[in-house]
N, C-alpha and C. Protein backbone atom coordinates (compact mmCIF):
# COMPACT_ATOMS: atom_id res chain seq x y z
N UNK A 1 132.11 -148.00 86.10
CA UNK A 1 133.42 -148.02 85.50
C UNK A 1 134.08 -146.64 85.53
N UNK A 2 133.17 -145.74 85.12
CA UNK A 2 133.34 -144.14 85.41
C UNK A 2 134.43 -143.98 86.56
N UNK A 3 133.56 -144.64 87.56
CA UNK A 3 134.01 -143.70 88.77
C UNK A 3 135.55 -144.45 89.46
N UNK A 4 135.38 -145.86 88.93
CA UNK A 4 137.15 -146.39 89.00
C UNK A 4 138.15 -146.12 88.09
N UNK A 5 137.80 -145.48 87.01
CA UNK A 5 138.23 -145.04 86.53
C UNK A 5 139.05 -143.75 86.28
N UNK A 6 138.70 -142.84 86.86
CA UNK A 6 138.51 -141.13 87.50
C UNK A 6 140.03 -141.19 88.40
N UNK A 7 140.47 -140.56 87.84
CA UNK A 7 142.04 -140.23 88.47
C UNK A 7 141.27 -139.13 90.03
N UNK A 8 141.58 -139.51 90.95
CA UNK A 8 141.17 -138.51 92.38
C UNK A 8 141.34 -137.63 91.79
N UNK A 9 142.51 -136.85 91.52
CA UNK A 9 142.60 -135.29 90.91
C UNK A 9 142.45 -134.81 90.01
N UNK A 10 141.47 -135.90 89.05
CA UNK A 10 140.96 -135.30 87.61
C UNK A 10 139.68 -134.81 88.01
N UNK A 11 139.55 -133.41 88.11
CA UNK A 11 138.27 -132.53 88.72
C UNK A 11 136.63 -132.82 87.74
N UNK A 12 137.09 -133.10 86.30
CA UNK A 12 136.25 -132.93 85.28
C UNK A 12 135.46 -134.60 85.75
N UNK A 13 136.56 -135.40 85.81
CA UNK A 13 135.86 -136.58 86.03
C UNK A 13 135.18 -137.05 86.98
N UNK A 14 135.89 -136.37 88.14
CA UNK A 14 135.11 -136.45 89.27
C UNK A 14 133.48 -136.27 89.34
N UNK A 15 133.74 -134.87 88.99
CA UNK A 15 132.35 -134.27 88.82
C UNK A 15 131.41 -134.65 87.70
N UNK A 16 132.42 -135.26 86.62
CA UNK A 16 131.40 -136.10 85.62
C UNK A 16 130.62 -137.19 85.92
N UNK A 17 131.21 -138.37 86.36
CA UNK A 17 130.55 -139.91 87.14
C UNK A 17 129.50 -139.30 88.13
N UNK A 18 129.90 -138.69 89.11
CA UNK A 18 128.90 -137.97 90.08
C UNK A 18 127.55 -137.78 89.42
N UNK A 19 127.45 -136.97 88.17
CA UNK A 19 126.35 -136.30 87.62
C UNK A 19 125.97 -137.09 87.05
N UNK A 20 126.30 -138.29 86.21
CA UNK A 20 125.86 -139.47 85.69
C UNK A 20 125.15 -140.30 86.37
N UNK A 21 125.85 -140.54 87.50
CA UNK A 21 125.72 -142.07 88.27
C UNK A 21 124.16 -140.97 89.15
N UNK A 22 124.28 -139.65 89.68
CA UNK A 22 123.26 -139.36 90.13
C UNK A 22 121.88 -139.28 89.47
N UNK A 23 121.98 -139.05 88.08
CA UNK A 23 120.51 -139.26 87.22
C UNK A 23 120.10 -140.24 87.17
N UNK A 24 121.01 -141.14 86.88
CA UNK A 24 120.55 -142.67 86.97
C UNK A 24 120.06 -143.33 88.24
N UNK A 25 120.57 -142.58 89.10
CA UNK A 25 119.78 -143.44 90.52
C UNK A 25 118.47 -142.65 90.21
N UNK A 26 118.13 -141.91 90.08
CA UNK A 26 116.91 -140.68 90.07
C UNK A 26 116.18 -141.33 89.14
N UNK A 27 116.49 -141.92 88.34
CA UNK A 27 115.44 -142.51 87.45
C UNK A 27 115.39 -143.91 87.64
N UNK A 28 116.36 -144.34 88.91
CA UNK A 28 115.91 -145.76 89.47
C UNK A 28 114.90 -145.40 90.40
N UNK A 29 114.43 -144.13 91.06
CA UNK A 29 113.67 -144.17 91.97
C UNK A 29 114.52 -143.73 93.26
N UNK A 30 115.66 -143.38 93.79
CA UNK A 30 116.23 -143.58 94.67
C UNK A 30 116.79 -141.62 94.61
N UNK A 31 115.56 -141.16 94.89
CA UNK A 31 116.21 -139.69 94.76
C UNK A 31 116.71 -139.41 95.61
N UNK A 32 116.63 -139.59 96.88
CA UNK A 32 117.45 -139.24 98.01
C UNK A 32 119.58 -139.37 97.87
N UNK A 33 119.45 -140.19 97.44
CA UNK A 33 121.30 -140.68 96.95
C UNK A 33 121.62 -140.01 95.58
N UNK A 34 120.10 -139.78 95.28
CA UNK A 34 120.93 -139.27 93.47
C UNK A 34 121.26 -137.68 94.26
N UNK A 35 120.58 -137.05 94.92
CA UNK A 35 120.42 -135.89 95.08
C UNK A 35 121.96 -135.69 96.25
N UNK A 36 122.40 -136.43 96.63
CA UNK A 36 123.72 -136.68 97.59
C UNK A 36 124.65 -136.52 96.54
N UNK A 37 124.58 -137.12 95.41
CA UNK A 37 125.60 -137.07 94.70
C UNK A 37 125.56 -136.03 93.83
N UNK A 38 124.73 -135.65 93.10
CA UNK A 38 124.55 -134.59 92.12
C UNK A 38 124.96 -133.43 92.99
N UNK A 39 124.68 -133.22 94.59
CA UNK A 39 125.51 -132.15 95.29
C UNK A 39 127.23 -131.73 95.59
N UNK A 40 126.96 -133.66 95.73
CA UNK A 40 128.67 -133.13 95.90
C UNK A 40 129.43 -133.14 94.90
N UNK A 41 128.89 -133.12 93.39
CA UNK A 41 129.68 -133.00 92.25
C UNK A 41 129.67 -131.29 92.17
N UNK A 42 128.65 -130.63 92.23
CA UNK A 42 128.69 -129.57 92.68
C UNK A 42 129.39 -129.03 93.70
N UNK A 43 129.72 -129.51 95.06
CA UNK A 43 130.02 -128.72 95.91
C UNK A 43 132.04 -129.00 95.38
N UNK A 44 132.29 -130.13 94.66
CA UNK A 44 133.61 -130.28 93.77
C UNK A 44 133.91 -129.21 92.78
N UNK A 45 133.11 -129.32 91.80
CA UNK A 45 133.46 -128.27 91.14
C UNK A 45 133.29 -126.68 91.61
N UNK A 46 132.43 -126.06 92.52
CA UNK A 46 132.28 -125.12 93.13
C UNK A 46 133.36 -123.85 93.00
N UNK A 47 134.36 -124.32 93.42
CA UNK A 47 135.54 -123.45 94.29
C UNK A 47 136.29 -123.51 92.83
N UNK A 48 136.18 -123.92 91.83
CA UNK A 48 137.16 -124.03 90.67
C UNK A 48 136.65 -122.81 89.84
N UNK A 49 137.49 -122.28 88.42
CA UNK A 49 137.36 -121.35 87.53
C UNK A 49 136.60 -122.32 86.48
N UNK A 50 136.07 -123.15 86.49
CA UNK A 50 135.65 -124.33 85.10
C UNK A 50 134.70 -123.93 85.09
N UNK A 51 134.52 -122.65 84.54
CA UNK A 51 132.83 -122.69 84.52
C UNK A 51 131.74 -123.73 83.99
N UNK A 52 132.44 -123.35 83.38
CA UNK A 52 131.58 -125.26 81.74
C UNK A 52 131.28 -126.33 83.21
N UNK A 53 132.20 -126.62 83.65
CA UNK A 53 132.07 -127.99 84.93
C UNK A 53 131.22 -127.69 85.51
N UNK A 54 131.04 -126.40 86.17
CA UNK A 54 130.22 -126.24 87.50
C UNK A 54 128.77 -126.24 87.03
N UNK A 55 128.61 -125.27 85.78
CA UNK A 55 127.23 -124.65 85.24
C UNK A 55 127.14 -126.72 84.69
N UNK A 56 127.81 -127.51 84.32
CA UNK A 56 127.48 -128.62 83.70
C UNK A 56 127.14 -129.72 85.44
N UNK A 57 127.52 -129.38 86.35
CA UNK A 57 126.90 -130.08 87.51
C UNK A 57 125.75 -129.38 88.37
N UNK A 58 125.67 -128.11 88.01
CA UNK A 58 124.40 -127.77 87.99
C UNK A 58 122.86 -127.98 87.18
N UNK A 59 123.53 -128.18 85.80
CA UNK A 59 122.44 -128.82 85.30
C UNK A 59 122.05 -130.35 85.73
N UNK A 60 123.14 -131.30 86.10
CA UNK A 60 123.11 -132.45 86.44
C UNK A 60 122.20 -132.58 87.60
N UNK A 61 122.77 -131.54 88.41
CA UNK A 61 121.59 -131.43 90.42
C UNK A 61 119.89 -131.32 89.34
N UNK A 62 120.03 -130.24 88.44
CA UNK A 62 118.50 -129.66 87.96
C UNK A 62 117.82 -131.01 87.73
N UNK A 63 118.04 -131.83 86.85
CA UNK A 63 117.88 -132.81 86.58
C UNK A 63 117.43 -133.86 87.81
N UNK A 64 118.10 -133.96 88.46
CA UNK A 64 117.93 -135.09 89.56
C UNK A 64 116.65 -134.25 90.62
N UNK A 65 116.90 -132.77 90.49
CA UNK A 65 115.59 -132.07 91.23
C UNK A 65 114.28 -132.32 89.96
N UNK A 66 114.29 -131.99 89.00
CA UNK A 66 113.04 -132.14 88.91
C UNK A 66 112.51 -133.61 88.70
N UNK A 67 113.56 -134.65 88.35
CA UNK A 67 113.21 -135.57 88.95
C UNK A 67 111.98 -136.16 89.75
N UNK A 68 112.89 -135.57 91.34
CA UNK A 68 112.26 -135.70 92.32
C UNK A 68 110.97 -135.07 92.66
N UNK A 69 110.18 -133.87 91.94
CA UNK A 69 109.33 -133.07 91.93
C UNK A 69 109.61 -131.76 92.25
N UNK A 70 110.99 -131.52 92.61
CA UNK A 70 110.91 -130.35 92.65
C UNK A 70 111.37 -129.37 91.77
N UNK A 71 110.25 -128.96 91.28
CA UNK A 71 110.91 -128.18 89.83
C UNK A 71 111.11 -126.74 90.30
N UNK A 72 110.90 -126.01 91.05
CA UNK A 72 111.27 -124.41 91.53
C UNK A 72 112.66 -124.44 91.76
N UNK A 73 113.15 -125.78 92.25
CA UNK A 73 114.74 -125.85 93.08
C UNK A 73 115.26 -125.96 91.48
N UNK A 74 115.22 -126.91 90.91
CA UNK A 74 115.76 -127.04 89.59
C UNK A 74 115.55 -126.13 88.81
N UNK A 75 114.89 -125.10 88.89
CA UNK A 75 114.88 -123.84 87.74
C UNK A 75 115.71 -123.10 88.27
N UNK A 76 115.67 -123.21 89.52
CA UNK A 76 116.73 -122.21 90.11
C UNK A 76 118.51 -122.87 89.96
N UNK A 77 118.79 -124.04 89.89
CA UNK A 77 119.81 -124.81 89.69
C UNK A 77 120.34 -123.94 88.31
N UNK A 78 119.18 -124.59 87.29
CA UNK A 78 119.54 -123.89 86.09
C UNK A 78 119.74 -122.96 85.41
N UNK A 79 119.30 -121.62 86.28
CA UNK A 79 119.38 -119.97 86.35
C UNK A 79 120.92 -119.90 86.71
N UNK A 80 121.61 -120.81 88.06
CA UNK A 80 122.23 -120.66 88.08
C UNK A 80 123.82 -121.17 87.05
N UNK A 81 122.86 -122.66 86.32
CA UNK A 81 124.03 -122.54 85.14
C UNK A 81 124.07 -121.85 84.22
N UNK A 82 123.19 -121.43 83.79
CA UNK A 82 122.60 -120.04 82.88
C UNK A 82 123.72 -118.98 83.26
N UNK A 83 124.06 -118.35 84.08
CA UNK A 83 124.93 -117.72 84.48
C UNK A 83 126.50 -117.48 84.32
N UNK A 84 126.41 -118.91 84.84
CA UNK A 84 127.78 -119.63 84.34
C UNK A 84 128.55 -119.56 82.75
N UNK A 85 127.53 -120.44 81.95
CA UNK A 85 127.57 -120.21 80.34
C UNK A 85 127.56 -118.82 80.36
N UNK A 86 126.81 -118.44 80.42
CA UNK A 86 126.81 -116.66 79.96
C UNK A 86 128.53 -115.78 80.43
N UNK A 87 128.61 -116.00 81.63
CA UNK A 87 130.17 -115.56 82.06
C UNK A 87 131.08 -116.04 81.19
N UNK A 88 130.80 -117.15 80.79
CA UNK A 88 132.02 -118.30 80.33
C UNK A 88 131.64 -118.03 78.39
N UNK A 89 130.75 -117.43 78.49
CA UNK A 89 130.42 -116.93 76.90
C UNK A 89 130.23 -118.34 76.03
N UNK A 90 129.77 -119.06 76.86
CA UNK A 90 129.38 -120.75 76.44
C UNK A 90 128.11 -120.56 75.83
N UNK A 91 127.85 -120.40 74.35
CA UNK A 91 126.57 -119.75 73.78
C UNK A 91 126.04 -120.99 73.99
N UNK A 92 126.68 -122.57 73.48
CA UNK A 92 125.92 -123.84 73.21
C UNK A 92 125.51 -123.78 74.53
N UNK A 93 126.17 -124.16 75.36
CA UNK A 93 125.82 -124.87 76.73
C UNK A 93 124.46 -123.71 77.47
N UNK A 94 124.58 -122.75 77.34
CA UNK A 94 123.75 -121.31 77.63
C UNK A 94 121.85 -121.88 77.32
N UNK A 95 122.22 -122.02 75.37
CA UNK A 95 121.24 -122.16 75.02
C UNK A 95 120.63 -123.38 75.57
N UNK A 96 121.49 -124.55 75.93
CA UNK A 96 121.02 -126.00 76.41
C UNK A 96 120.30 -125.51 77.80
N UNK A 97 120.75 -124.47 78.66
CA UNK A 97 119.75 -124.03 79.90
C UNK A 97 118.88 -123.28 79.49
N UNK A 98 118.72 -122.37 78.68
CA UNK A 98 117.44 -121.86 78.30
C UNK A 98 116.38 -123.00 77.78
N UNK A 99 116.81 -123.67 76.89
CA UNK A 99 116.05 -124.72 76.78
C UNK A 99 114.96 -125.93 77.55
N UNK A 100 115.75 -125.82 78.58
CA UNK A 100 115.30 -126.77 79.70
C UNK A 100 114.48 -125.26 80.21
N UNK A 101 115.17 -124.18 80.95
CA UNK A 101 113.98 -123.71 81.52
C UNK A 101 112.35 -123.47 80.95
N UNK A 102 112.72 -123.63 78.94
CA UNK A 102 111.17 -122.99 78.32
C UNK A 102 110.54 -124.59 78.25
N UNK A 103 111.45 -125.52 78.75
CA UNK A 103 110.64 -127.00 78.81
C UNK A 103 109.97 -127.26 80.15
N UNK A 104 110.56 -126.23 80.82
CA UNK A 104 110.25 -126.40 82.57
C UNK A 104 108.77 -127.32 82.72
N UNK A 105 108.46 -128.40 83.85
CA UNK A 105 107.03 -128.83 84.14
C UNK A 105 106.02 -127.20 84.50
N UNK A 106 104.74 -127.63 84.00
CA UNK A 106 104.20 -126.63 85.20
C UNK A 106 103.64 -126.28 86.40
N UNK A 107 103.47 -125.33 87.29
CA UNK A 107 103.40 -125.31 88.93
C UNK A 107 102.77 -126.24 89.38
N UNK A 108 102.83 -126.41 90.45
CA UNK A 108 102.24 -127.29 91.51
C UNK A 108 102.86 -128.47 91.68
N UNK A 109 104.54 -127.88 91.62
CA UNK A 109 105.55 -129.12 92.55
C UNK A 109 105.10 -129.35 93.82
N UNK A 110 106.19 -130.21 93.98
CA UNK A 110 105.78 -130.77 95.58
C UNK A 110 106.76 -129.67 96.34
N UNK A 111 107.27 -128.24 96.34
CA UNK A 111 108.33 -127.52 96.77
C UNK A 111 107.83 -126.89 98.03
C-alpha cells in the first residue's frame, strides 16, 4: 500500500516503502531482492541534504545485511549512519546506531 501510495517525488517515502518492503523480504528469506531494494532506497536518498533519510536507509540496507549473514558489511552500513546522525546532531537516531553496533552478532560471518 506504501509504495502506491508514495507520491514519485515524495523522497522520504520513496525511500521509506523501499526500506520496509526490503526487511520484510529478508525475513521472508529472499535476501537477494531485499538487498536490491534496501540499495536503491539508498542510492535515492544519497545525493539529498536529509541526513535523517539517508543515515535512516542505511540502517534499513544494515538490517537486510545482517540478515543475510553479513554482519562486517552491516557494521559498516551503520558506521556510516552513525555519521550521518552525528553531522545532523540527531542524538536519538545516533544513539539507535550505536545501539545496534554494541548488539552487533559475533565474527565468523559468511563476509
Amino acid at each position: 500500500m506504501s509504495e502506491g501510495a508514495a507520491a514519485p517525488n515524495d523522497l522520504s517515502a520513496q525511500v521509506t516503502w523501499r526500506g520496509v518492503c526490503a526487511k520484510l523480504r529478508a525475513e521472508q528469506g529472499l535476501t537477494d531482492e531485499a538487498e536490491a531494494l534496501a540499495r536503491e532506497a539508498v542510492r535515492l536518498a544519497e545525493p539529498t541534504d536529509f541526513l535523517t533519510i539517508r543515515g535512516d536507509a542505511l540502517l534499513d540496507l544494515a538490517a537486510v545485511l545482517r540478515h543475510g549473514g553479513q554482519s562486517s558489511k552491516a557494521d559498516e552500513s551503520i558506521r556510516s549512519a552513525l555519521e550521518l546522525y552525528e553531522q545532523k546532531r540527531d542524538v536519538v537516531s545516533a544513539e539507535r546506531a550505536n545501539s545496534q553496533l554494541a548488539a552487533r552478532a559475533p565474527a565468523g560471518d559468511s563476509d
